[in-house]
Protein backbone atom coordinates (compact mmCIF):
# COMPACT_ATOMS: atom_id res chain seq x y z
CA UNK A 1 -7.98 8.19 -2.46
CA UNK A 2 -9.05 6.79 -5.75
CA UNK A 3 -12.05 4.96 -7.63
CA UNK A 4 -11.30 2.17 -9.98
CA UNK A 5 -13.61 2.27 -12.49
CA UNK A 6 -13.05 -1.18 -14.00
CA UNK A 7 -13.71 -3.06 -10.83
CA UNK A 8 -15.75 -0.78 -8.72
CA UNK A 9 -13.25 -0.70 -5.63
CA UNK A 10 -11.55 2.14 -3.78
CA UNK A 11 -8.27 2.68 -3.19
CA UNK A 12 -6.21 4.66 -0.66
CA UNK A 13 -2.49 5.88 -2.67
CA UNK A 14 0.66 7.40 -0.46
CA UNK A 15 3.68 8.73 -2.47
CA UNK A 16 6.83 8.54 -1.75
CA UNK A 17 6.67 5.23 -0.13
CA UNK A 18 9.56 2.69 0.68
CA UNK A 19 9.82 -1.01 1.43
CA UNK A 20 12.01 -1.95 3.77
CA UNK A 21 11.03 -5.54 4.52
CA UNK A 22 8.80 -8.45 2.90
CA UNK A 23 7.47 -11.90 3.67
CA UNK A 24 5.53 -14.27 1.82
CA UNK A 25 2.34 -12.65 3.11
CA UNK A 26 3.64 -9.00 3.73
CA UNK A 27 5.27 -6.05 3.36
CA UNK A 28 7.11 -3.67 5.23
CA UNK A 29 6.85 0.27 4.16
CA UNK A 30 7.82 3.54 5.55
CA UNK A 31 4.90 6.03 5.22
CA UNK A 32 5.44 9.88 6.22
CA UNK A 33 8.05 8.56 8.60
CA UNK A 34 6.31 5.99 10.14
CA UNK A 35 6.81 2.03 9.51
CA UNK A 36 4.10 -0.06 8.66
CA UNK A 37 3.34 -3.64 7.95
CA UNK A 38 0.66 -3.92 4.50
CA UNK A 39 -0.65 -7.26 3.84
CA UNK A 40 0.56 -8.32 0.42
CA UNK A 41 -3.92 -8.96 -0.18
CA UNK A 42 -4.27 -5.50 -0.26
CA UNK A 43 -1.79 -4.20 -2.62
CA UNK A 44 -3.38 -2.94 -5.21
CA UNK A 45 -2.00 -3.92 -9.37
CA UNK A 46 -1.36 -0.17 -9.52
CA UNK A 47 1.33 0.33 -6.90
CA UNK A 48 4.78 0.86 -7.43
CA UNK A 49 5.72 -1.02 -4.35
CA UNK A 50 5.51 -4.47 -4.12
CA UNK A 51 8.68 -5.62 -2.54
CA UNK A 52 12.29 -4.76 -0.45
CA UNK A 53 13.96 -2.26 -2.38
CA UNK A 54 11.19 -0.96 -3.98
CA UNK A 55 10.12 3.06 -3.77
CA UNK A 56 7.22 5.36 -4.90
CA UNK A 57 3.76 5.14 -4.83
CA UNK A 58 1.91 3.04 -2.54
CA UNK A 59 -1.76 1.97 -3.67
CA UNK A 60 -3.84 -0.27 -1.26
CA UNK A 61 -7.35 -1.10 -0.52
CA UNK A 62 -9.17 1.30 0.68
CA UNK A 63 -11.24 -0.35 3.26
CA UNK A 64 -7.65 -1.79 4.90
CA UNK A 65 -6.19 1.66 4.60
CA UNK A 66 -9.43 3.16 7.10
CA UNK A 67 -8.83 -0.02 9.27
CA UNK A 68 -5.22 0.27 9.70
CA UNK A 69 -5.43 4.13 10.83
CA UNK A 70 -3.49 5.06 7.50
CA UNK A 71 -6.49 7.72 6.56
């Protein structure tokens, strides 16, 4: 997990991430072998995945990340 210093928030980042699926609202990713669906709110400017196709790292809110079970 990271701070962002310009904006005050926290952020929760997984590597080697891959989307598999997307809608207008969200996104489907494998994480550590698992699939998970990541609402497109909580993406965080930083991430490397944003849509199908797309691999690397994974950067999402932080608060979504607890709520979801992800850490």
């Amino acid at each position: 997990m990271s701070r962002d210093s310009d904006n005050n928030t926290h952020t929760a980042e997984f590597d080697d991430t891959r989307c598999i699926a997307e809608t207008t609202k969200a996104i489907l990713v494998v994480i550590e072998g698992g699939e998970h669906w990541i609402p497109q709110s909580v993406v965080d400017d930083d991430s490397e995945v944003y849509r199908k196709g797309d691999t690397g790292k994974l950067v999402v809110s932080e608060w979504w990340a607890l709520k979801a079970g992800l850490i």
